[in-house]
Protein backbone atom coordinates (compact mmCIF):
# COMPACT_ATOMS: atom_id res chain seq x y z
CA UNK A 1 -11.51 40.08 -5.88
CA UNK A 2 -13.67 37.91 -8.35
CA UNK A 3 -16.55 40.66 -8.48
CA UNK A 4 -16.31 42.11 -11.79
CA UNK A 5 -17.05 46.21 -9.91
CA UNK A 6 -12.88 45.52 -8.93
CA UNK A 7 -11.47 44.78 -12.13
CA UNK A 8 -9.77 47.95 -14.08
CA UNK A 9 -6.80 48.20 -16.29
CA UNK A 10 -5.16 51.33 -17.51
CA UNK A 11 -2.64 52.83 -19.59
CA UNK A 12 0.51 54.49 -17.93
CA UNK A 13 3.53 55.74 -19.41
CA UNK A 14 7.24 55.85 -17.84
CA UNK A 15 9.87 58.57 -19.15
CA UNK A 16 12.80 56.82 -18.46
CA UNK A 17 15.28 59.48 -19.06
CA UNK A 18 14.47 61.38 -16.25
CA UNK A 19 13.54 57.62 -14.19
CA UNK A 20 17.41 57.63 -14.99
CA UNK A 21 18.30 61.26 -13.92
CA UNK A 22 16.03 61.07 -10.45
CA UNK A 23 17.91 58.04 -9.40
CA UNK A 24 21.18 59.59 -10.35
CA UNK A 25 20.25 62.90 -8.30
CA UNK A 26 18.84 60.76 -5.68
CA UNK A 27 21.88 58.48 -5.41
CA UNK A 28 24.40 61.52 -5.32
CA UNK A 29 22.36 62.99 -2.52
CA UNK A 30 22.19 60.32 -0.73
CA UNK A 31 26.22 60.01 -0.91
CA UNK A 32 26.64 63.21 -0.22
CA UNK A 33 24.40 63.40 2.94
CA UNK A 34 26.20 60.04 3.84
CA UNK A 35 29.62 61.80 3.32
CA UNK A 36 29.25 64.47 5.64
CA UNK A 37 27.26 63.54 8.39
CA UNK A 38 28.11 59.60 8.87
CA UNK A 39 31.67 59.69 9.62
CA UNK A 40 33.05 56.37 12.02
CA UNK A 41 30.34 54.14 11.70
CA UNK A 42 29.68 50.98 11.00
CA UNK A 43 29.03 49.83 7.50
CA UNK A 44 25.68 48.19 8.28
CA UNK A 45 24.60 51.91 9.43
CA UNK A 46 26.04 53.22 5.98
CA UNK A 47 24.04 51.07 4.21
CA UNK A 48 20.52 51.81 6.15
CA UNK A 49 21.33 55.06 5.80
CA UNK A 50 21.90 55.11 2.32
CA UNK A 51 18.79 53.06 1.31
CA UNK A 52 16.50 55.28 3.47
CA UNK A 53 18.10 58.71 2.15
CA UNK A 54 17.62 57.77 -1.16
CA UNK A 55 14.06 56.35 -1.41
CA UNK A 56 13.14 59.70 0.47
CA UNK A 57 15.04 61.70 -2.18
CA UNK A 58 13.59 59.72 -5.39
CA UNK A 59 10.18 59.58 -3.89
CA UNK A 60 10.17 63.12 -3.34
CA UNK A 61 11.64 64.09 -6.68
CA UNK A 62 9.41 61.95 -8.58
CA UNK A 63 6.59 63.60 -6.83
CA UNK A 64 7.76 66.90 -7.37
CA UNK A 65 8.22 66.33 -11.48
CA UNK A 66 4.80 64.91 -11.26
CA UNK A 67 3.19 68.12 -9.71
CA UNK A 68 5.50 70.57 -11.44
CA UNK A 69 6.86 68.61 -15.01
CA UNK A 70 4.11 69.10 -17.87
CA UNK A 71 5.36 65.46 -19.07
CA UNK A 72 6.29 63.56 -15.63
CA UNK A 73 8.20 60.49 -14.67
CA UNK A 74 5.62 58.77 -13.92
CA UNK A 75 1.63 59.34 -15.44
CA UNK A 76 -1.45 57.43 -15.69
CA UNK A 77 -2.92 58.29 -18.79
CA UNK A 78 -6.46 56.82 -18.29
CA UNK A 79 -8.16 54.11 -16.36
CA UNK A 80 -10.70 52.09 -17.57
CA UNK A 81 -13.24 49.12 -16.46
CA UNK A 82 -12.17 45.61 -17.56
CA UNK A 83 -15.31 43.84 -18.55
């Protein structure tokens, strides 16, 4: 990792508003999913379930902002060679 050909930087930029609003959607559809379909069981099922519905759900709506949203969650605005 010492050869200089590996070393880059970059700029990116984070709109935290909607950051905010995916996890909120992605949170209350994980709930929701949770609420209907995961009646008597254990809590340590809840929880697995919960963490693995809602990474799916924010992963996929970040995603989908940053193919649809003209200014997305998540952008890398250039990337450049450190010398």
């Amino acid at each position: 990792m010492t050869d200089p050909q590996y070393r880059f930087a970059g700029w990116f930029t984070l709109d935290v508003r909607l950051l905010l609003a995916l996890v909120l959607f992605a949170a209350s559809l994980a709930v929701l999913i949770l609420a209907l379909k995961f009646q008597k069981r254990r809590w340590d099922e809840w929880v697995v379930g919960f963490l693995a519905l809602f990474a799916v759900a924010f992963l996929v709506g970040l995603l989908a902002t940053n193919a649809i949203a003209t200014n997305p969650a998540l952008k890398v605005e250039t990337l450049f060679a450190v010398p």
